[in-house]
Protein backbone atom coordinates (compact mmCIF):
# COMPACT_ATOMS: atom_id res chain seq x y z
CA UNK A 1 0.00 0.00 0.00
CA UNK A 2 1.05 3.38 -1.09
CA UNK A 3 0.81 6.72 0.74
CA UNK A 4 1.28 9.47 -0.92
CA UNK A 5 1.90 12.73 0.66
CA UNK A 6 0.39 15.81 -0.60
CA UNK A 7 1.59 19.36 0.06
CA UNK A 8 -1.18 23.03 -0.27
CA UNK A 9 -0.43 25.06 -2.99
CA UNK A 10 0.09 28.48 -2.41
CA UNK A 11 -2.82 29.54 -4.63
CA UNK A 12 -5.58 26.85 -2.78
CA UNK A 13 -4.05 27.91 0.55
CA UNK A 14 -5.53 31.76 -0.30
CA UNK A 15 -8.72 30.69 -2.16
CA UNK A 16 -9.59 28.23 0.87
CA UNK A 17 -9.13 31.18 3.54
CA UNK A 18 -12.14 30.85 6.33
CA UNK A 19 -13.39 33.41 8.93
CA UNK A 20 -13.82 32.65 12.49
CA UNK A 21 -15.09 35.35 14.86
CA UNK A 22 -14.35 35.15 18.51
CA UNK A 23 -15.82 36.44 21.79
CA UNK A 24 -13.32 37.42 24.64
CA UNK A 25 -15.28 37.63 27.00
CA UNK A 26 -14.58 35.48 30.47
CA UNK A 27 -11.95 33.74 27.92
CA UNK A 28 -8.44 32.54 29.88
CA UNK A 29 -5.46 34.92 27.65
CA UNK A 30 -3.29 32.37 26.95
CA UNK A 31 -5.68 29.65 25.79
CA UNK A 32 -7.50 32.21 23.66
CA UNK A 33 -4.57 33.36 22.18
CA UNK A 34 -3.19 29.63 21.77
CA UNK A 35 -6.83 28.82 19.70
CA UNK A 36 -5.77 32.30 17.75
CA UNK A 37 -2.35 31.42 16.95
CA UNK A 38 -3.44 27.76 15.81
CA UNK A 39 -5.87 29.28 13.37
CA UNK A 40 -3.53 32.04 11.50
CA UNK A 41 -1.23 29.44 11.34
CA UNK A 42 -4.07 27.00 9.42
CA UNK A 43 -2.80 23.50 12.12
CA UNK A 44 -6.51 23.00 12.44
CA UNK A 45 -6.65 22.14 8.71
CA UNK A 46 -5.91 18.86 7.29
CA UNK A 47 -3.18 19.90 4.33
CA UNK A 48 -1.17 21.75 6.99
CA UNK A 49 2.18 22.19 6.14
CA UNK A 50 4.55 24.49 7.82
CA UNK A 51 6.72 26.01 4.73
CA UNK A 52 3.23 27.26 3.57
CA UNK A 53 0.80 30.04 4.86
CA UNK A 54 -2.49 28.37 4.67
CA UNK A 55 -4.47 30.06 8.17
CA UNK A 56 -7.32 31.53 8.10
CA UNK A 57 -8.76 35.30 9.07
CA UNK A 58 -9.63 35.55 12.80
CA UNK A 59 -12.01 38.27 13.93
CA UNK A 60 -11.87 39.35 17.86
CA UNK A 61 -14.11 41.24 19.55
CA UNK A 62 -14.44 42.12 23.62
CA UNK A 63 -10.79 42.00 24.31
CA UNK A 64 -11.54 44.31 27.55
CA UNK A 65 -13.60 41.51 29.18
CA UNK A 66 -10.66 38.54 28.61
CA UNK A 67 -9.27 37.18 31.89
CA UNK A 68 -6.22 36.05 33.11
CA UNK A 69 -5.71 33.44 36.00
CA UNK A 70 -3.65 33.72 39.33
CA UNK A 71 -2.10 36.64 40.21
CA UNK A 72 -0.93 37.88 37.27
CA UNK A 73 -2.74 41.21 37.34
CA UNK A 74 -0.25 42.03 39.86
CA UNK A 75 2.96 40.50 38.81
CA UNK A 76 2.23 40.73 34.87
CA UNK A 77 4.42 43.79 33.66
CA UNK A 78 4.79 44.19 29.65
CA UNK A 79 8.79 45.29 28.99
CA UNK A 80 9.97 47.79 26.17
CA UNK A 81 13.58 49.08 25.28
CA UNK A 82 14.11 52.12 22.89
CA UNK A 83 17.86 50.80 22.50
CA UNK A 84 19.09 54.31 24.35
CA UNK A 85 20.80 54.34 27.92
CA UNK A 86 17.86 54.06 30.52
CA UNK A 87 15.80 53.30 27.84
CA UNK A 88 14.34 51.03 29.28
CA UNK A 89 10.29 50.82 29.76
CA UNK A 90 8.02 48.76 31.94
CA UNK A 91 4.10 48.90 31.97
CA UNK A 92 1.55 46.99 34.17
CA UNK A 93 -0.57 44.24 33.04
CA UNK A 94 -3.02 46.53 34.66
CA UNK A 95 -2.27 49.87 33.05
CA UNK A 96 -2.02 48.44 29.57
CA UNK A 97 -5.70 46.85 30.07
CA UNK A 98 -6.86 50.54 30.92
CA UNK A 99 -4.91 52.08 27.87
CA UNK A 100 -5.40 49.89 25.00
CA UNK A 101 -6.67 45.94 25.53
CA UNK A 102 -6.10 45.21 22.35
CA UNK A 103 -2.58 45.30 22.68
CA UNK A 104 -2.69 42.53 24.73
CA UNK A 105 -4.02 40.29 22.92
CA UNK A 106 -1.99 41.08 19.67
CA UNK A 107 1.19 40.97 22.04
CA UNK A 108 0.52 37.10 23.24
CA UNK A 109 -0.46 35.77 19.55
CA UNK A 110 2.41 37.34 17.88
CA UNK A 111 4.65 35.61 20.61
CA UNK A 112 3.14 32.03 20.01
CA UNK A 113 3.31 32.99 16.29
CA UNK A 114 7.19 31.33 14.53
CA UNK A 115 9.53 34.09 14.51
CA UNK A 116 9.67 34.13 10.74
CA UNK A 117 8.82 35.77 7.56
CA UNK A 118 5.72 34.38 7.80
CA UNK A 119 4.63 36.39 11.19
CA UNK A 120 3.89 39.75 10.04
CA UNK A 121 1.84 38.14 7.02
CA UNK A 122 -0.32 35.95 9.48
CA UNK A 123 -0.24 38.91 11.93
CA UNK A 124 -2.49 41.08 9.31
CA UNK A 125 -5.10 38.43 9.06
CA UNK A 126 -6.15 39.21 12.78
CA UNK A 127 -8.71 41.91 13.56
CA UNK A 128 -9.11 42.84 17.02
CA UNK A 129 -11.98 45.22 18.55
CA UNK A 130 -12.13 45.88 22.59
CA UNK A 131 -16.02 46.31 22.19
CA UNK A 132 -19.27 44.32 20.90
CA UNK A 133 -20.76 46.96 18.86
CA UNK A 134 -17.94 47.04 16.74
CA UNK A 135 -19.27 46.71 12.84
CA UNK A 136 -16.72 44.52 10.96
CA UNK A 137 -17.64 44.47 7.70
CA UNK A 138 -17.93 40.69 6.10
CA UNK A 139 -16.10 39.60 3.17
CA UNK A 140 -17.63 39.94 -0.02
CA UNK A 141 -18.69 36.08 -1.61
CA UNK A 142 -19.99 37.26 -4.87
CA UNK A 143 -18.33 35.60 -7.75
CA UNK A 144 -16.29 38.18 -9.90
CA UNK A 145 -18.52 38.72 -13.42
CA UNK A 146 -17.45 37.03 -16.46
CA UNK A 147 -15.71 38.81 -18.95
């Protein structure tokens, strides 16, 4: 018995793109942004292959209601370095929440994300909206006229 073992091609991989929309809300951080990551990078789909981009869009809305577990809020602290002497930056889990949730969010997927050239590309498929009544415009499905 022969297997054969068959690889996406780069053109199916775009033209098989899905959309999944998310709810933060009462979701764990790192679990949500595990389910994210696993998504952009297409692992959920059965011709996965890791020299090929074949994820999907993800839509995220309510990032201001996500959780995190323990006692993070206290001890979480988000580090930044402008590459200048006492350059150096830290901000509070807490603070950041107040300032701009979605930064959060975008911060732990693009960590779990490969460090490669493939990142930033995966990275634009992600939408992220701290509210509910965002309007997110779907994607169009009509078929392009003949001509």
């Amino acid at each position: 018995m022969t297997q054969k073992t068959t690889l996406p091609k780069a053109d199916t991989a775009e033209k098989t793109r899905k959309w999944h929309f998310l709810d933060a809300t009462d979701q764990v951080l790192g679990r949500l942004s595990t389910k994210i990551a696993v998504f952009l990078m297409g692992k959920h789909k059965r011709d996965f292959a890791h020299n090929t981009d074949c994820g999907d869009f993800v839509v995220v809305i309510n990032t201001d209601k996500v959780r995190i577990t323990g006692n993070k809020l206290e001890d979480k602290f988000y580090f930044r370095h402008s590459g200048y002497a006492n350059g150096a930056k830290t901000i509070p889990y807490k603070r950041q929440m107040e300032k701009d949730s979605t930064k959060v969010l975008e911060l732990s997927v693009r960590r779990m994300l490969d460090d490669n050239r493939m990142r930033d590309k995966r990275m634009k498929r992600l939408r992220i909206f701290n509210g509910a009544q965002t309007q997110f415009p779907m994607p169009k499905t009509e078929p392009k006229a003949a001509k």
